[in-house]
PDB file of N, CA and C in Angstrom:
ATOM      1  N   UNK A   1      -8.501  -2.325 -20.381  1.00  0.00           N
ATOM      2  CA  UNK A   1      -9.549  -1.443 -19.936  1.00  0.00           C
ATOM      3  C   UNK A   1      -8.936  -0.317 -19.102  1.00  0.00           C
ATOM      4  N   UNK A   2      -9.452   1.415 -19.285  1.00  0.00           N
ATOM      5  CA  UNK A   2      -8.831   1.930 -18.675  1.00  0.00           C
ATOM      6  C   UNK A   2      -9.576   1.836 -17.101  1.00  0.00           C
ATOM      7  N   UNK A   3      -9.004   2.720 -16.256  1.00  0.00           N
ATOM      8  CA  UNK A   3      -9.496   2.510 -14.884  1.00  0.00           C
ATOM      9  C   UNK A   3      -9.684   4.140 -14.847  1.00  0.00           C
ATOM     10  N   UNK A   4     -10.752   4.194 -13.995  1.00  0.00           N
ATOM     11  CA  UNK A   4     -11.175   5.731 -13.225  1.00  0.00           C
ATOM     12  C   UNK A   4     -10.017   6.377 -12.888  1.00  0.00           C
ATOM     13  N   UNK A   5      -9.651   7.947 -13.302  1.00  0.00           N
ATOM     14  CA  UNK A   5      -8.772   8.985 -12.511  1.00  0.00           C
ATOM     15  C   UNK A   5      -9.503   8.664 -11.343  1.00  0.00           C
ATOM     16  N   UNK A   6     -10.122   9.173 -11.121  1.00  0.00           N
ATOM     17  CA  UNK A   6     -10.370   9.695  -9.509  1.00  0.00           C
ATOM     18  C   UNK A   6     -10.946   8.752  -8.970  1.00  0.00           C
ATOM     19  N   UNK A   7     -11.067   9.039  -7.275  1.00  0.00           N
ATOM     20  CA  UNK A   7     -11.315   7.845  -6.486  1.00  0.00           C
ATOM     21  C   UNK A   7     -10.728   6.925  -6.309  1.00  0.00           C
ATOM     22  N   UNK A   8     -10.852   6.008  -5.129  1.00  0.00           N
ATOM     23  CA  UNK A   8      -9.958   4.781  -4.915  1.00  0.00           C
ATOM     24  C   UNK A   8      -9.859   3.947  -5.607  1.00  0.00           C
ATOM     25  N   UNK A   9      -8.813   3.478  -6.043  1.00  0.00           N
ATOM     26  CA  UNK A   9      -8.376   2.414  -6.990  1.00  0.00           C
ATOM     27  C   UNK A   9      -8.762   1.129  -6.514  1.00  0.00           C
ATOM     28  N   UNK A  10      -9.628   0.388  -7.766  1.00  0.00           N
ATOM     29  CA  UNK A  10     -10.076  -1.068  -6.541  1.00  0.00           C
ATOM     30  C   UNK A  10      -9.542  -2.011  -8.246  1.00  0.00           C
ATOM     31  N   UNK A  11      -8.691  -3.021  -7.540  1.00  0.00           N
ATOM     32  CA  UNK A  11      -8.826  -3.961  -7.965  1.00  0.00           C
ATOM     33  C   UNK A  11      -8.768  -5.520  -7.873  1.00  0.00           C
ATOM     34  N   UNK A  12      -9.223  -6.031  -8.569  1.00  0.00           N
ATOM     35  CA  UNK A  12      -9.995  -7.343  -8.581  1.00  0.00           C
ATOM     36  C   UNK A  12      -8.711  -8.655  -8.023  1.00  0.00           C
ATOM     37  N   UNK A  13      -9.235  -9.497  -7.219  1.00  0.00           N
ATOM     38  CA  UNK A  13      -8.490 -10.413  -6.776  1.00  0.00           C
ATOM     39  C   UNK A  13      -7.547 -11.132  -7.800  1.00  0.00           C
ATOM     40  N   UNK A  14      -7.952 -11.262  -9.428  1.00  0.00           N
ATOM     41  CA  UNK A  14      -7.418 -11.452 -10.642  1.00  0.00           C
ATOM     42  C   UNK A  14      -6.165 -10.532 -10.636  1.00  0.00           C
ATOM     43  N   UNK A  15      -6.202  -9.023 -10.824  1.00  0.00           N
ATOM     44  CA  UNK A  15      -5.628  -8.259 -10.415  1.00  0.00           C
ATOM     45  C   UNK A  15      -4.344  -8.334  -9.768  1.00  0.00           C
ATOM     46  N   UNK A  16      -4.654  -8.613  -8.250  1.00  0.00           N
ATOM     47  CA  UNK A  16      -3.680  -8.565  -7.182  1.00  0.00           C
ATOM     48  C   UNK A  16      -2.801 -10.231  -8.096  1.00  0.00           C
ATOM     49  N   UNK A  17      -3.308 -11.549  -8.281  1.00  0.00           N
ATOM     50  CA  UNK A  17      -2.444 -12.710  -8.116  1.00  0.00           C
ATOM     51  C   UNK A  17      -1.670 -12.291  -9.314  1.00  0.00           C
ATOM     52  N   UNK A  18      -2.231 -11.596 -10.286  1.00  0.00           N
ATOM     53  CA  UNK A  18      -1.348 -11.238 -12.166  1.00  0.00           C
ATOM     54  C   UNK A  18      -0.328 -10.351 -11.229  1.00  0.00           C
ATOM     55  N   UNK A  19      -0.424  -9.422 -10.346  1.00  0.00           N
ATOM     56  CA  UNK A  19       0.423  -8.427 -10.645  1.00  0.00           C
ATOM     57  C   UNK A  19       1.601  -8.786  -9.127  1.00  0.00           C
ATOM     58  N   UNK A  20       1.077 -10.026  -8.410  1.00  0.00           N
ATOM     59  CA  UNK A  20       2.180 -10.693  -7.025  1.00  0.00           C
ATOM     60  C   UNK A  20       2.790 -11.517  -8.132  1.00  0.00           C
ATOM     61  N   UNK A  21       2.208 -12.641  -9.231  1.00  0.00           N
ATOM     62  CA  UNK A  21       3.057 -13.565  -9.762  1.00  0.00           C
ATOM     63  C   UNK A  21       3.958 -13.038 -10.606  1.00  0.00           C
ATOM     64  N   UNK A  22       3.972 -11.591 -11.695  1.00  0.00           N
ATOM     65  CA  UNK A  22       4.447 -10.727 -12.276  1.00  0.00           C
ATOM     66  C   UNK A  22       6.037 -10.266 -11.049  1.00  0.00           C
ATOM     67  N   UNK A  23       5.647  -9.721 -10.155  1.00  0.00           N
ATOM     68  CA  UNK A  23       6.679  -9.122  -8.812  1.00  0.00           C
ATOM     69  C   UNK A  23       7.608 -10.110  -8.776  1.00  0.00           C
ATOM     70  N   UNK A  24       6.963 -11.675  -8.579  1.00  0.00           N
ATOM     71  CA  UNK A  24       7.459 -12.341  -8.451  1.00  0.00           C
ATOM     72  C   UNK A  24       8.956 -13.645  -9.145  1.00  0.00           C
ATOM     73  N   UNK A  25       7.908 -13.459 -10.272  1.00  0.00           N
ATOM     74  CA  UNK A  25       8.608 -13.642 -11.634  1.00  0.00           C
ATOM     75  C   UNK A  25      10.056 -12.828 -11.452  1.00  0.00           C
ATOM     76  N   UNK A  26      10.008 -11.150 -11.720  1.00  0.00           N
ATOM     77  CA  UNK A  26      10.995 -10.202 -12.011  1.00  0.00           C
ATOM     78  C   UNK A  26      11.766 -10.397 -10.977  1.00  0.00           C
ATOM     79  N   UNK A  27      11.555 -11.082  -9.468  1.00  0.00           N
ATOM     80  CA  UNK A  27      12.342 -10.511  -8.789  1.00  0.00           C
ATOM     81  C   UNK A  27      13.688 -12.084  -8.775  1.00  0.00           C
ATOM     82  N   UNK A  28      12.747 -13.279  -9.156  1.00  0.00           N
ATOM     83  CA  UNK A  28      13.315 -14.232  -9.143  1.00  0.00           C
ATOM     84  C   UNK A  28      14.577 -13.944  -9.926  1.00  0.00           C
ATOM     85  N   UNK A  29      14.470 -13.538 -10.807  1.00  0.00           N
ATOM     86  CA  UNK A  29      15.365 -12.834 -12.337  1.00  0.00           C
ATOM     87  C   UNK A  29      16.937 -12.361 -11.025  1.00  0.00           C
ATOM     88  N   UNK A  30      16.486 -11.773 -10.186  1.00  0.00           N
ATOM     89  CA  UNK A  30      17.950 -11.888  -9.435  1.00  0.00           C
ATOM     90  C   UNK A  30      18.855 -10.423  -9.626  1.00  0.00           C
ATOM     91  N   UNK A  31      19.939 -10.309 -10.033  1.00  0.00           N
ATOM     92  CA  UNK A  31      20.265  -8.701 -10.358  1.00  0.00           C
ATOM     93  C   UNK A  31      19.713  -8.061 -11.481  1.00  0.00           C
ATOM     94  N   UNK A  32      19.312  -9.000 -12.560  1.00  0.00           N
ATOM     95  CA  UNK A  32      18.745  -8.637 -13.832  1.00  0.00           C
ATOM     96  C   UNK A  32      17.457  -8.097 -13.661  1.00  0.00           C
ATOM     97  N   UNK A  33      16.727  -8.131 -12.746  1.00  0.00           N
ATOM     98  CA  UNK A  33      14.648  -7.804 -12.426  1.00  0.00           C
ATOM     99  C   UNK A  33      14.892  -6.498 -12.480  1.00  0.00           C
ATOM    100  N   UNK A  34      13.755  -6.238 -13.177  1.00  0.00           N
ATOM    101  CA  UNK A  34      13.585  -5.130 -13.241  1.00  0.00           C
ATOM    102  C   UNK A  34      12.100  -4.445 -12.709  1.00  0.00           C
ATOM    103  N   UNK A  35      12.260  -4.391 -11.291  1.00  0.00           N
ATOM    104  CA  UNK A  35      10.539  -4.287 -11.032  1.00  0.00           C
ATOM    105  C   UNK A  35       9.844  -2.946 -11.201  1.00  0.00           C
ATOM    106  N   UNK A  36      11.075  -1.936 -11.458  1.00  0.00           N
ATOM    107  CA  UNK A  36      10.452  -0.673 -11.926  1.00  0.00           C
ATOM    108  C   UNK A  36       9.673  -0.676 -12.767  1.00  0.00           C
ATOM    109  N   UNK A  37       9.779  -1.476 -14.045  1.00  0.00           N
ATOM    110  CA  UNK A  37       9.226  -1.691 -15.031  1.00  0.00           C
ATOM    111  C   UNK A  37       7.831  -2.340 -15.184  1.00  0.00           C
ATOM    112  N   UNK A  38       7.655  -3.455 -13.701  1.00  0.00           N
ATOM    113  CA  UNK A  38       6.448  -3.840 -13.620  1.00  0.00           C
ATOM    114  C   UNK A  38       5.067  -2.975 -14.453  1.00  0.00           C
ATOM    115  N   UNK A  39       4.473  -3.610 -15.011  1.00  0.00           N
ATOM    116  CA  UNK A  39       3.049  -2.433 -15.377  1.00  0.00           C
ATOM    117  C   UNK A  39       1.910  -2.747 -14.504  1.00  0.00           C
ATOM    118  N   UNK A  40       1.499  -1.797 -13.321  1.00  0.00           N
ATOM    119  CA  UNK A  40       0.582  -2.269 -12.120  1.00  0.00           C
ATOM    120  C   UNK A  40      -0.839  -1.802 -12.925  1.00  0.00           C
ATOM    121  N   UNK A  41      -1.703  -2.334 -12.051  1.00  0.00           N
ATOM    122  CA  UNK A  41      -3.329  -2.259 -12.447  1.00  0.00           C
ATOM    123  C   UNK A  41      -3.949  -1.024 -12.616  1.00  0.00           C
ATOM    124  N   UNK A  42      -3.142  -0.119 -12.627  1.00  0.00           N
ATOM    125  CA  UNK A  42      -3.555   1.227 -13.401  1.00  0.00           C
ATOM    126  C   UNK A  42      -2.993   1.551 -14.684  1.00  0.00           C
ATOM    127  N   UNK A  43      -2.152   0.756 -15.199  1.00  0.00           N
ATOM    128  CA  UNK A  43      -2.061   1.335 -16.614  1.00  0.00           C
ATOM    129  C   UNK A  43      -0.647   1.308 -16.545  1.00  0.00           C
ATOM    130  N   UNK A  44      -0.335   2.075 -15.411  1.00  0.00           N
ATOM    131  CA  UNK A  44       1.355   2.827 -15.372  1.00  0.00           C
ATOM    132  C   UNK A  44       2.374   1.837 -14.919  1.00  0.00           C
ATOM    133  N   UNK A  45       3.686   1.820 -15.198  1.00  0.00           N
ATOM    134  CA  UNK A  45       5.322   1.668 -15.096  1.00  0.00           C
ATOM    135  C   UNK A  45       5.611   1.427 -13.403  1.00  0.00           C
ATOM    136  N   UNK A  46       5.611   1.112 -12.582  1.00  0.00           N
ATOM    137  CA  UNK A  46       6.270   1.259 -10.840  1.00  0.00           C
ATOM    138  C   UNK A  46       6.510   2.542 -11.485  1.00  0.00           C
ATOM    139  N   UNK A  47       7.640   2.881 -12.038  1.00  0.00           N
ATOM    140  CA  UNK A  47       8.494   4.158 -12.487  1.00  0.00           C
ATOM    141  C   UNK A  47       8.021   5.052 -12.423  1.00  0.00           C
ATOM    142  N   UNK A  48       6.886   5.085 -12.955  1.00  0.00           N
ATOM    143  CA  UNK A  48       5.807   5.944 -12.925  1.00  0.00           C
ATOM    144  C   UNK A  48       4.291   6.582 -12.472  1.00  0.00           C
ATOM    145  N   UNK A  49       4.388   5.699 -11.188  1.00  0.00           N
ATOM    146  CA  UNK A  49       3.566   6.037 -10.499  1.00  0.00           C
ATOM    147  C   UNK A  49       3.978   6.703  -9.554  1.00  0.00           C
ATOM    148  N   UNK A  50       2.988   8.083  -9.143  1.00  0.00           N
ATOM    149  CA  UNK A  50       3.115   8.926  -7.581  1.00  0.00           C
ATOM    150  C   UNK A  50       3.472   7.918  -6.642  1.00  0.00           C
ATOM    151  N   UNK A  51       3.587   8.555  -5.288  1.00  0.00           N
ATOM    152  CA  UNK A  51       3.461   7.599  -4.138  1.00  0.00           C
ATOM    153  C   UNK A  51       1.946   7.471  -3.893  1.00  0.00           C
ATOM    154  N   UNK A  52       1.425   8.315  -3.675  1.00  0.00           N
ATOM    155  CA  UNK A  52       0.438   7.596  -3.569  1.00  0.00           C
ATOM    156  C   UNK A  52      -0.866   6.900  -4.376  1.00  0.00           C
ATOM    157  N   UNK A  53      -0.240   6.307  -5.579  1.00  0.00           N
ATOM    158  CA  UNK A  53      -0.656   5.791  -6.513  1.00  0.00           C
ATOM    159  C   UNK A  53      -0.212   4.264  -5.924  1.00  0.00           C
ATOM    160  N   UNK A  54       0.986   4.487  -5.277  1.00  0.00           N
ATOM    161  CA  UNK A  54       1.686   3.371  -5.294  1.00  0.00           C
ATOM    162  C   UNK A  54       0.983   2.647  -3.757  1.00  0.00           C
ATOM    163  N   UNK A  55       0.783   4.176  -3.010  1.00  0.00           N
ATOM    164  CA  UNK A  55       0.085   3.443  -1.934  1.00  0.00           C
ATOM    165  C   UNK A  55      -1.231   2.981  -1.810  1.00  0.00           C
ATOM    166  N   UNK A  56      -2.182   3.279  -2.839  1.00  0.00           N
ATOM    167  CA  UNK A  56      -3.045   2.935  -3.501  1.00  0.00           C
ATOM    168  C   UNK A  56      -3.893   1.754  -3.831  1.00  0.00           C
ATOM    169  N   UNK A  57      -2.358   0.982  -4.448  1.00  0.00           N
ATOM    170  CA  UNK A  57      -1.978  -0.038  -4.687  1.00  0.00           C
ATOM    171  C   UNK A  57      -2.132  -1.325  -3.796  1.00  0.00           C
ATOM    172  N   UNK A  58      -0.951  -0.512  -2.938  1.00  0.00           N
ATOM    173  CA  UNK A  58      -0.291  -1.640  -1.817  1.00  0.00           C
ATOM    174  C   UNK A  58      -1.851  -1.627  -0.911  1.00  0.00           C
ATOM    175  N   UNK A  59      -2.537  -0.971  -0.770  1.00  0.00           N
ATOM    176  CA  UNK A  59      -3.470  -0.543   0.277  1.00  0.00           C
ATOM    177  C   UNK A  59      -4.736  -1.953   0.143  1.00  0.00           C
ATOM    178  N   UNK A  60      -4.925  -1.785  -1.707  1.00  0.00           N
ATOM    179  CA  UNK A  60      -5.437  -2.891  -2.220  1.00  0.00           C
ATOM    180  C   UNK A  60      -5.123  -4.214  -1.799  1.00  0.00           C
ATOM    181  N   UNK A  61      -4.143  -4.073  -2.285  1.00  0.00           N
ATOM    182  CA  UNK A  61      -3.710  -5.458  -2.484  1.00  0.00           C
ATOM    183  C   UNK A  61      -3.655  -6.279  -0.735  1.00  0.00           C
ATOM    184  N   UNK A  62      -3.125  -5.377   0.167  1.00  0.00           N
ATOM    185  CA  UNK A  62      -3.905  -5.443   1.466  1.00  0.00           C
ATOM    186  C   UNK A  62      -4.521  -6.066   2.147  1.00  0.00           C
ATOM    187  N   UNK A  63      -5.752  -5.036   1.373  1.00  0.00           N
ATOM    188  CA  UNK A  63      -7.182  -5.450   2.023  1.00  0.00           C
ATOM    189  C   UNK A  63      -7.276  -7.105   1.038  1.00  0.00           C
ATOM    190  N   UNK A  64      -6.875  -7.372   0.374  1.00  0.00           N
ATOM    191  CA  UNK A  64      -7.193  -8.448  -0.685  1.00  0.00           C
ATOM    192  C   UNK A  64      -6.966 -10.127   0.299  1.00  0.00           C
ATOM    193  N   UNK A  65      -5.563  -9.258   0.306  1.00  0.00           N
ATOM    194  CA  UNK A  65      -4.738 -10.497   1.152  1.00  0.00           C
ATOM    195  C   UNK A  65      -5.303 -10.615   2.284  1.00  0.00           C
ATOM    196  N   UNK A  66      -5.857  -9.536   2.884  1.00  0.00           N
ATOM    197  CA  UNK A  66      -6.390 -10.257   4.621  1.00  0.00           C
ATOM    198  C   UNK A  66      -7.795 -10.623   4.297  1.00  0.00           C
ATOM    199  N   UNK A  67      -8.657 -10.239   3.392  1.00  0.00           N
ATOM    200  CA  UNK A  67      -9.785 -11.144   3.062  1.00  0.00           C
ATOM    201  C   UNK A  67      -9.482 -12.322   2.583  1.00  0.00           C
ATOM    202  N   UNK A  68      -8.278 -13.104   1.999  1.00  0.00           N
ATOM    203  CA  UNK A  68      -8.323 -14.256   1.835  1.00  0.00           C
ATOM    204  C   UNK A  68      -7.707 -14.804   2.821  1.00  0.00           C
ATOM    205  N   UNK A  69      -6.886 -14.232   3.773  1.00  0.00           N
ATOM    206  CA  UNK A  69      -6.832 -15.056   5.207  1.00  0.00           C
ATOM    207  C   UNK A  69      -7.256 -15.309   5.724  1.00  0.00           C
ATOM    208  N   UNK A  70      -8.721 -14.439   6.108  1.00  0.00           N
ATOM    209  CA  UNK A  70      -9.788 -14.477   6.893  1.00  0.00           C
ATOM    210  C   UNK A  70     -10.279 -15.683   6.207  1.00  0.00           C
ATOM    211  N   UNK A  71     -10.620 -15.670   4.708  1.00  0.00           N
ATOM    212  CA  UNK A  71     -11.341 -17.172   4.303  1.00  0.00           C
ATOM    213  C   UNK A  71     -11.145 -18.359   4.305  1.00  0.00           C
ATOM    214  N   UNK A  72      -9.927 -18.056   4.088  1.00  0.00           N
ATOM    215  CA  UNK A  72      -8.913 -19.291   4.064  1.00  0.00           C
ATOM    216  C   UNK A  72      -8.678 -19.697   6.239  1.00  0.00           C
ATOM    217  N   UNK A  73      -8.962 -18.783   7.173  1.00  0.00           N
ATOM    218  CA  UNK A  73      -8.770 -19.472   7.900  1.00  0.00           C
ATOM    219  C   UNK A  73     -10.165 -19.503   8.767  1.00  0.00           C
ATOM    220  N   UNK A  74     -11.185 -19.267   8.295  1.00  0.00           N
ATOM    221  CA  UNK A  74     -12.569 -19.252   8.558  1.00  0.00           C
ATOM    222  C   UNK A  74     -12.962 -20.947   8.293  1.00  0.00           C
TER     223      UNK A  74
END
């Protein structure tokens, strides 16, 4: 599915765990990972995203993670 140009990029808690276990995966890989290559929840390459596409991202994923801390320690 594509995602909206414009406006803040939101994505889904599905989202964030595909694209931490993905990071995670590549990085295990050791000198061989290639996380440029990652394909994040907009469509695009790491490689190829602006910065602030990228901060976008991270901003998400974020807010994601401290709502499940909060739940998880609620």
């Amino acid at each position: 599915m594509k995602r909206p140009k414009t406006g803040k990029l939101r994505i889904t808690e599905f989202d964030a765990i595909l694209l931490t276990a993905r990071m995670n995966a590549e990085a295990a890989k050791g000198k061989k990972s290639r996380l440029l290559d990652i394909v994040l929840p907009n469509g695009k390459k790491l490689r190829d995203c602006t910065g602030a596409e990228v901060a976008e991202i991270a901003e998400a994923l974020e807010l994601i993670g401290r709502r499940h801390m909060s739940s998880a320690a609620g």
